[in-house]
N, C-alpha and C. Protein backbone atom coordinates (compact mmCIF):
# COMPACT_ATOMS: atom_id res chain seq x y z
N UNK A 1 134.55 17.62 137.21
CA UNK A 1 135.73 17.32 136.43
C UNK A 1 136.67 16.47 137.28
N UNK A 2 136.91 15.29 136.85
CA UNK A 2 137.59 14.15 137.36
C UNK A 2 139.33 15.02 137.47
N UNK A 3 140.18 15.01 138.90
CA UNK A 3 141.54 15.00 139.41
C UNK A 3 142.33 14.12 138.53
N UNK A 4 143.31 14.39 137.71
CA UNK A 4 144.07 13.33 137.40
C UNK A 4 145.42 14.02 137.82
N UNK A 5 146.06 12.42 139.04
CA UNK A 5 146.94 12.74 139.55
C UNK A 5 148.48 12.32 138.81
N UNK A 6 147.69 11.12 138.09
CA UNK A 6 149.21 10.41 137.60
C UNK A 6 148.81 9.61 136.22
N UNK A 7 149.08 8.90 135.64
CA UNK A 7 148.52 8.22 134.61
C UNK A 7 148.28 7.27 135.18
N UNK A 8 148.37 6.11 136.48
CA UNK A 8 147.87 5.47 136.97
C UNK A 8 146.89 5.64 137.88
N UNK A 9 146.57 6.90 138.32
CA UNK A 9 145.49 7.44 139.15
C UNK A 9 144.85 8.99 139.40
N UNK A 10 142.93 8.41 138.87
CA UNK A 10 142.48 9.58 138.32
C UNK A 10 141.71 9.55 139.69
N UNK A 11 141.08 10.74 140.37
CA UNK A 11 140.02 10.57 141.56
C UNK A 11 139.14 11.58 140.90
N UNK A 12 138.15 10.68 140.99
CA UNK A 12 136.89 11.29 140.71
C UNK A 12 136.08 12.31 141.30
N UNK A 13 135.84 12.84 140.41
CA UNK A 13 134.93 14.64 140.60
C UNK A 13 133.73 13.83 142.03
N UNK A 14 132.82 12.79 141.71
CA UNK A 14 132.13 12.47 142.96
C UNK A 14 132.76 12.68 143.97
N UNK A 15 133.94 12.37 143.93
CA UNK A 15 134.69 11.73 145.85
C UNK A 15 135.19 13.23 146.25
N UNK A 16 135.33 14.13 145.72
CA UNK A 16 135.77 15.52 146.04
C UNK A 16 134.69 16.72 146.63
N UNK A 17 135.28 17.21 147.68
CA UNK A 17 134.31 17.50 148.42
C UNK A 17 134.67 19.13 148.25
N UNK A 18 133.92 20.19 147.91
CA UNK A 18 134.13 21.36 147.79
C UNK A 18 133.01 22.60 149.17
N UNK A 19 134.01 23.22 149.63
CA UNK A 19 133.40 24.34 150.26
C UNK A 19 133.81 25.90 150.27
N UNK A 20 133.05 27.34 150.18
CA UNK A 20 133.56 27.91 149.76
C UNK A 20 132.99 28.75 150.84
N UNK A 21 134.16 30.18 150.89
CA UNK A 21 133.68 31.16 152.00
C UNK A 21 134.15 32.32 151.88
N UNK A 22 134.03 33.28 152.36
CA UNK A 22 134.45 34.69 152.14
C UNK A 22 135.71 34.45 152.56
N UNK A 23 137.18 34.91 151.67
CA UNK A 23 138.55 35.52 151.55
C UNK A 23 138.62 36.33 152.70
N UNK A 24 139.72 36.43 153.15
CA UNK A 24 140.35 37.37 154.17
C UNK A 24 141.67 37.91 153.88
N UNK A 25 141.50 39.45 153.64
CA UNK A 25 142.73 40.36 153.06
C UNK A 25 141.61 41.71 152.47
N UNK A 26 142.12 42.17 151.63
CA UNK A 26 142.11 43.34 150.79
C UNK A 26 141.09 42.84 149.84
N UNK A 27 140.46 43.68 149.34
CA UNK A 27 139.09 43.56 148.22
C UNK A 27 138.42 44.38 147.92
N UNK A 28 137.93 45.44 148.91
CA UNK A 28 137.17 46.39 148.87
C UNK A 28 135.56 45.80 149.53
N UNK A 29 134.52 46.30 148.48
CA UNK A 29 133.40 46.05 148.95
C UNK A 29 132.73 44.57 148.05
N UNK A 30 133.61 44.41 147.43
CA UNK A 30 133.23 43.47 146.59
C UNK A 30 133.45 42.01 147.40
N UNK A 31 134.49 42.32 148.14
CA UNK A 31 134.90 40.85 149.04
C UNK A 31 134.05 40.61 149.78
N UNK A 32 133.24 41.75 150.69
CA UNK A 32 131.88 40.90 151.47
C UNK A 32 131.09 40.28 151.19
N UNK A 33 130.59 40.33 149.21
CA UNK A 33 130.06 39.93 148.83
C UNK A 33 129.95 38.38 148.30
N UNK A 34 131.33 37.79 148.17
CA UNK A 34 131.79 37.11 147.14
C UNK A 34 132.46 35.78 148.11
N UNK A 35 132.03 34.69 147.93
CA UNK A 35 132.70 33.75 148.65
C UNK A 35 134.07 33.24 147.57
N UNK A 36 134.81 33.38 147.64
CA UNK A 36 135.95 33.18 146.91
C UNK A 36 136.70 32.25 147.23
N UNK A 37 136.95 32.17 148.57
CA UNK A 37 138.38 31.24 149.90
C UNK A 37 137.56 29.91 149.38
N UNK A 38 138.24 28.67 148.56
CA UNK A 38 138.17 27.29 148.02
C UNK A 38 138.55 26.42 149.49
N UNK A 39 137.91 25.21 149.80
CA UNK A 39 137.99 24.57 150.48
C UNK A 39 137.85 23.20 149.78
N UNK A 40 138.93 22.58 149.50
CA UNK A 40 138.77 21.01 148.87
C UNK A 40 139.20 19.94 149.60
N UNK A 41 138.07 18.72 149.64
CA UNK A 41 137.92 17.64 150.75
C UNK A 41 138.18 16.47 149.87
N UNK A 42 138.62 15.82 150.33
CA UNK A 42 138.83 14.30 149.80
C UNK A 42 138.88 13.27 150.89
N UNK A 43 138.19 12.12 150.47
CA UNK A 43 137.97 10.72 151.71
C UNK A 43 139.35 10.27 151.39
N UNK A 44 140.42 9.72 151.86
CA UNK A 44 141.39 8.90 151.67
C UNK A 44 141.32 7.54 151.98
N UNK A 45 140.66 7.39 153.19
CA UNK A 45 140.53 5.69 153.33
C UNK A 45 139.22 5.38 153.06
N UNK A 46 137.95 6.12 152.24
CA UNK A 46 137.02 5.61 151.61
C UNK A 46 136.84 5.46 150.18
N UNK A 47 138.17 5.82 149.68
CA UNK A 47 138.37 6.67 148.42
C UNK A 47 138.32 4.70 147.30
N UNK A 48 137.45 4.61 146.31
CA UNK A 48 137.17 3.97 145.52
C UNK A 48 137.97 3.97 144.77
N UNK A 49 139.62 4.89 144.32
CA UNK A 49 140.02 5.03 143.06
C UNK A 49 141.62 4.59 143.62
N UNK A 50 141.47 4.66 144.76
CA UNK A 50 143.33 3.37 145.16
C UNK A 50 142.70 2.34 145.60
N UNK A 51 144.15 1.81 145.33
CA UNK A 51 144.23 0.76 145.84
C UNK A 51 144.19 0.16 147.06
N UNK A 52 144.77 -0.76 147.88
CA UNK A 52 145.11 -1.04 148.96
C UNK A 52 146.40 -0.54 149.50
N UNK A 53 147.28 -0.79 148.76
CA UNK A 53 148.83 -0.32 148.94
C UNK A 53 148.33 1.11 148.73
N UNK A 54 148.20 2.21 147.65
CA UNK A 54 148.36 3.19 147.66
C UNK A 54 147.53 3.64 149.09
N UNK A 55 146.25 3.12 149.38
CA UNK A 55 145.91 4.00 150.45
C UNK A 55 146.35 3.85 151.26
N UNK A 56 146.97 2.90 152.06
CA UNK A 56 147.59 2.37 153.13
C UNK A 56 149.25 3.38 152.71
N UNK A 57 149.84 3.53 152.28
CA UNK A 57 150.85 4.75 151.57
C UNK A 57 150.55 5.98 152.12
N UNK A 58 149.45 6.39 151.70
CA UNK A 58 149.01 7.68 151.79
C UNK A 58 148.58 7.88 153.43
N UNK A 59 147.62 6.65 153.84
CA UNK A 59 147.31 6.91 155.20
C UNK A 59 148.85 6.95 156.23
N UNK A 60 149.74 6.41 155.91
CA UNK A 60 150.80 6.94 156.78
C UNK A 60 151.52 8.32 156.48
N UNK A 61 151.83 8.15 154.75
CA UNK A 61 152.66 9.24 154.68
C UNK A 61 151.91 10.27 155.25
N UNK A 62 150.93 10.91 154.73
CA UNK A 62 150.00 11.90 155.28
C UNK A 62 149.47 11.97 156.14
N UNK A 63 149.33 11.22 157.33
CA UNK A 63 148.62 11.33 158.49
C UNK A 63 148.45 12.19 159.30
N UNK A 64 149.42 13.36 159.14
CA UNK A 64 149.56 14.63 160.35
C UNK A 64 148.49 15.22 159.46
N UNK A 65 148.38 15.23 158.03
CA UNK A 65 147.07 16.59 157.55
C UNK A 65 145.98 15.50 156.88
N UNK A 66 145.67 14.35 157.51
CA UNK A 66 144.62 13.69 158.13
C UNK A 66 143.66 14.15 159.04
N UNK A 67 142.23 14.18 158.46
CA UNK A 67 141.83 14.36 159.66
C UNK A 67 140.33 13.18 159.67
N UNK A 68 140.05 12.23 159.97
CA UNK A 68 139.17 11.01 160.09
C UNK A 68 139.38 10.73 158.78
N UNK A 69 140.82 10.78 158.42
CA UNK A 69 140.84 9.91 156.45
C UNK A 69 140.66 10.82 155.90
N UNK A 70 139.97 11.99 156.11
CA UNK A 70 139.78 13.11 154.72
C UNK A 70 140.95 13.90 155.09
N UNK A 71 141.14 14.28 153.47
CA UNK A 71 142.65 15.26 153.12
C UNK A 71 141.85 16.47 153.00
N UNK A 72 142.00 17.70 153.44
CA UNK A 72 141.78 18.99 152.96
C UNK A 72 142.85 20.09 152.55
N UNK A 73 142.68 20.46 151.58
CA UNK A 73 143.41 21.60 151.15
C UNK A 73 142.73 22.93 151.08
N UNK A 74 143.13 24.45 151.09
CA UNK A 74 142.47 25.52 150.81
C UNK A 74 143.29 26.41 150.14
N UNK A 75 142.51 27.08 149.75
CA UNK A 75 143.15 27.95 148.35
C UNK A 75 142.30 29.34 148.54
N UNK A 76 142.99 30.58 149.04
CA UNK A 76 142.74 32.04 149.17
C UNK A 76 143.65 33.02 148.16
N UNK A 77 144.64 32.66 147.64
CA UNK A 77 145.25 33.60 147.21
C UNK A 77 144.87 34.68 145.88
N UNK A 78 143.54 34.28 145.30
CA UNK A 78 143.38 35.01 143.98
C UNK A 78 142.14 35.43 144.46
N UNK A 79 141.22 36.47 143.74
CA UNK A 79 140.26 36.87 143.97
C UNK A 79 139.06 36.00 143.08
N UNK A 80 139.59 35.41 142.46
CA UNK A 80 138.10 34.94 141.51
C UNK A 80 138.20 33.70 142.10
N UNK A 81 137.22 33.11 142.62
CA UNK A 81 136.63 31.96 142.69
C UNK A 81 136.77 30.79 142.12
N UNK A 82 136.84 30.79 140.50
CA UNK A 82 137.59 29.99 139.65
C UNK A 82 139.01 29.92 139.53
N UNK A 83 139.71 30.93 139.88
CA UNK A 83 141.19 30.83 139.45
C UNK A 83 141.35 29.84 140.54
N UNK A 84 141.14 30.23 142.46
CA UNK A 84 140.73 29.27 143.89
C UNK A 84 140.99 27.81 143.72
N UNK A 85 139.90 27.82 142.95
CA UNK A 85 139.32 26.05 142.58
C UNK A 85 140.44 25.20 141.69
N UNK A 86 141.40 25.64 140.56
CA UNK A 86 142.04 25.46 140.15
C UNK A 86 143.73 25.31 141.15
N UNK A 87 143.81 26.07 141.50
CA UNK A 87 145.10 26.37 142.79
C UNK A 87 144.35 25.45 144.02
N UNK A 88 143.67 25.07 144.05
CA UNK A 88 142.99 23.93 144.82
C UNK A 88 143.10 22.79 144.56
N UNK A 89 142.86 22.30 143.17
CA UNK A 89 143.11 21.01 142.38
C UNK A 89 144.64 20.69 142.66
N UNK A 90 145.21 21.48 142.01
CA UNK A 90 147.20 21.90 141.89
C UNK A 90 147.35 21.26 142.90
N UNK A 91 147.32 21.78 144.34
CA UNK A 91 147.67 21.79 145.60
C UNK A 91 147.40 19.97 145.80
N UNK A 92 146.26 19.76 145.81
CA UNK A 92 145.55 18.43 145.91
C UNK A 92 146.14 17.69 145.12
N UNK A 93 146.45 17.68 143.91
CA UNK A 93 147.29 16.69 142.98
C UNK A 93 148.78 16.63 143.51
N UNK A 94 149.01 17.23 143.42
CA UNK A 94 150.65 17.68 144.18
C UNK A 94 151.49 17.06 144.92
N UNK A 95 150.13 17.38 146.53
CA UNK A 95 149.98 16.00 147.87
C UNK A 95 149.87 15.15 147.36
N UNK A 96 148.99 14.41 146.52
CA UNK A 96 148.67 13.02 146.66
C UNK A 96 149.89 12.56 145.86
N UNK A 97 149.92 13.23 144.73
CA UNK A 97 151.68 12.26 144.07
C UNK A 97 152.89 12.38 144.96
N UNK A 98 153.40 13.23 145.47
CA UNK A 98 153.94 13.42 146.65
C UNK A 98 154.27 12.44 147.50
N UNK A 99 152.80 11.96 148.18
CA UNK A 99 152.24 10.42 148.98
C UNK A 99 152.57 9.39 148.43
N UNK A 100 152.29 9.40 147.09
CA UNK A 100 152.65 8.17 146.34
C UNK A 100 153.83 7.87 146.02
N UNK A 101 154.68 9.11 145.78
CA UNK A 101 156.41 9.21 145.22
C UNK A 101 157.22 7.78 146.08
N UNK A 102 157.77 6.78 144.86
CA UNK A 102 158.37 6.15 145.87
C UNK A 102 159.92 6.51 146.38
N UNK A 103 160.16 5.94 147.63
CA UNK A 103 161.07 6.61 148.49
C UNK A 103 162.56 6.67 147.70
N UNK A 104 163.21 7.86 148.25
CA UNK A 104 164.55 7.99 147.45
C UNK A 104 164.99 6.82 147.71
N UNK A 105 166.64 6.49 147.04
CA UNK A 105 167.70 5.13 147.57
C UNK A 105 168.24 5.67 148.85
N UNK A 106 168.24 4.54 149.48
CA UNK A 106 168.79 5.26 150.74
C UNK A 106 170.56 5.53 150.57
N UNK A 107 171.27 6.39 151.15
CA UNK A 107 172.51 6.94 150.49
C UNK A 107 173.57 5.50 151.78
N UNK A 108 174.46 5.44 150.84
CA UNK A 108 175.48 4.36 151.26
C UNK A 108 176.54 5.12 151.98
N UNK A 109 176.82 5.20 153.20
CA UNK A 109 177.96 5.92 153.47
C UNK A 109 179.30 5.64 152.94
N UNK A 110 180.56 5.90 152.96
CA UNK A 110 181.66 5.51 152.21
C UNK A 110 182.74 6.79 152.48
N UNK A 111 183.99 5.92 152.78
CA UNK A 111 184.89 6.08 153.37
C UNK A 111 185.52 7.53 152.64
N UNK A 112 186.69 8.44 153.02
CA UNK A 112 187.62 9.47 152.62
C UNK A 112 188.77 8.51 151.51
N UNK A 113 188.88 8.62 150.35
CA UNK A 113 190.32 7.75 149.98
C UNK A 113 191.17 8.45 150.48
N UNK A 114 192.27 7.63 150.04
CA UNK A 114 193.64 7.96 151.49
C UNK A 114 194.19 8.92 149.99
N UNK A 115 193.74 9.30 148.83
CA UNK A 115 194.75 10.60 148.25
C UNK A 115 193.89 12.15 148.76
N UNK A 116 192.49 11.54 148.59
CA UNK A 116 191.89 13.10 149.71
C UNK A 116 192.23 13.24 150.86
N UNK A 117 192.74 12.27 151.40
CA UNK A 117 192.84 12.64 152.72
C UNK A 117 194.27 13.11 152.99
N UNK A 118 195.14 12.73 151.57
CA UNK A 118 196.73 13.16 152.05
C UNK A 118 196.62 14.73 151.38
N UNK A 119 195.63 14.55 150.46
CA UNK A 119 195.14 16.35 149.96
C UNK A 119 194.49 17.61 151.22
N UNK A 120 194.08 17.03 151.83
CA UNK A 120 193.28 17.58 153.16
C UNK A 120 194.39 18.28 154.23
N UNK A 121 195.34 17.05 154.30
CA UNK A 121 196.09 17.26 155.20
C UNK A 121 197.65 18.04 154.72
N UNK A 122 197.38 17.76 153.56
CA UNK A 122 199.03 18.53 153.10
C UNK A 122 198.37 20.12 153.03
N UNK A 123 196.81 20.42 152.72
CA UNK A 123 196.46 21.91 152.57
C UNK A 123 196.37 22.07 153.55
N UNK A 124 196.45 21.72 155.07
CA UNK A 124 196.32 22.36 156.12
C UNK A 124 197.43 22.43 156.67
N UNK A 125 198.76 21.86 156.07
CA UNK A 125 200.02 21.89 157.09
C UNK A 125 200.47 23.23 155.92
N UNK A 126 200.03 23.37 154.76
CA UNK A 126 200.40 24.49 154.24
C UNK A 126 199.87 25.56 154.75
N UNK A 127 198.77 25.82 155.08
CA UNK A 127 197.97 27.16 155.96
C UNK A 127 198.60 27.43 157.13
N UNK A 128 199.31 26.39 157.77
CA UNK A 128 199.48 26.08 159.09
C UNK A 128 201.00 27.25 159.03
N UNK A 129 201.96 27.38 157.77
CA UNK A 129 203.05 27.76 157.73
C UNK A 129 202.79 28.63 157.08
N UNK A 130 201.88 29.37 156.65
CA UNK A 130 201.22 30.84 156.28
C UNK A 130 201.21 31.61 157.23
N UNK A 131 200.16 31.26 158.28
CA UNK A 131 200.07 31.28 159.50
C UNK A 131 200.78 31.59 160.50
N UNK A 132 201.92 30.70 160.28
CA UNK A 132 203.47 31.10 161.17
C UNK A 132 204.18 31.80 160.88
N UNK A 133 204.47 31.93 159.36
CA UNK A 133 205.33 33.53 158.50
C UNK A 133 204.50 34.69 159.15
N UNK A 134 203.09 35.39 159.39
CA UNK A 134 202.58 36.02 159.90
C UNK A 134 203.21 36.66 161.30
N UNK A 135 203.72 35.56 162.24
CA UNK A 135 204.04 36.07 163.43
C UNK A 135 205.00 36.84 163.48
N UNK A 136 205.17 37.21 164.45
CA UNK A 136 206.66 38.69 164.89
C UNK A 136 207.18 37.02 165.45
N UNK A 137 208.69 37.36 164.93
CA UNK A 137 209.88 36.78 165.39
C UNK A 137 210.04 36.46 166.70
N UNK A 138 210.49 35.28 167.20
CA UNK A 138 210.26 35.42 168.77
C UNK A 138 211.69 35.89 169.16
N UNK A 139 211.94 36.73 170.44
CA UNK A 139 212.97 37.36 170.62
C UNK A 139 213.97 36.51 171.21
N UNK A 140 214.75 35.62 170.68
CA UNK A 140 215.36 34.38 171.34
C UNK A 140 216.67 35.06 171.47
C-alpha cells in the first residue's frame, strides 16, 4: 500500500522497507511468541518519487536521523502487529511533510512605541510609591 504524504507526494509501497521483531514491555506469554515491534525503512537519496529539490530538502533537514540516506522509524507501542505498521506509516508521513514544510517568515524585529513605553514606565514609578507608603517613617 503506497505512503501518501501530501497531494504532491505519494512514496511507493516498493521503496519501503519493513522489519519486524519481538516488543519489549508487558505481554505475558504471548509476547515471546509474536514479533509485533514495526521497523520502517525508507531510501531518501535513492528514492524515485522526489524530486531534486525535495530530496536535497530532506537530505539536510533530516540528516541527524539519516543513516547512508535511509530514514527509519519504529513503532512498539500497541500489541498487534497491524495497529505497529499503521503508527509506523503516521510517524513516517509526519517526518517527511515536516522535511518538506516550507520555512516559517522569518520574524522582523521592531521597536517599543514611545506610548508603551510611557505606559511601562508610569506603572513602575506607580509600584515604586506603593512600595514607599509600605515603609516605617524615617525618624527625622
Amino acid at each position: 500500500m503506497d505512503l501518501e504524504v501530501s497531494p504532491a507526494l505519494t512514496i511507493p509501497a516498493s521503496e519501503l522497507g519493513w522489519r519486524f521483531s519481538r516488543s519489549s514491555g508487558p505481554g505475558g506469554q504471548h509476547v515471546n511468541t509474536s514479533d509485533s515491534r514495526v521497523e520502517l525503512s525508507w531510501d531518501v537519496a535513492g528514492s524515485a518519487a522526489l524530486s531534486d529539490g525535495q530530496r536535497q530538502m530532506l537530505l539536510t533537514r533530516l540528516g541527524q536521523r539519516l543513516i547512508a540516506g535511509v530514514i527509519t522509524v519504529t513503532a512498539s507501542e500497541r500489541r498487534s502487529q497491524l495497529r505497529n505498521r499503521e503508527i509506523a506509516l503516521a510517524k513516517l508521513s509526519a517526518l517527511v511533510a515536516e522535511g518538506l514544510a516550507p520555512e516559517a517568515a522569518r520574524r522582523r524585529p521592531t521597536k517599543p512605541t514611545r506610548g508603551s513605553n510611557r505606559r511601562r514606565l508610569a506603572a513602575k514609578e506607580q509600584r515604586a510609591v506603593t512600595k514607599r507608603q509600605r515603609q516605617r517613617p524615617s525618624a527625622e
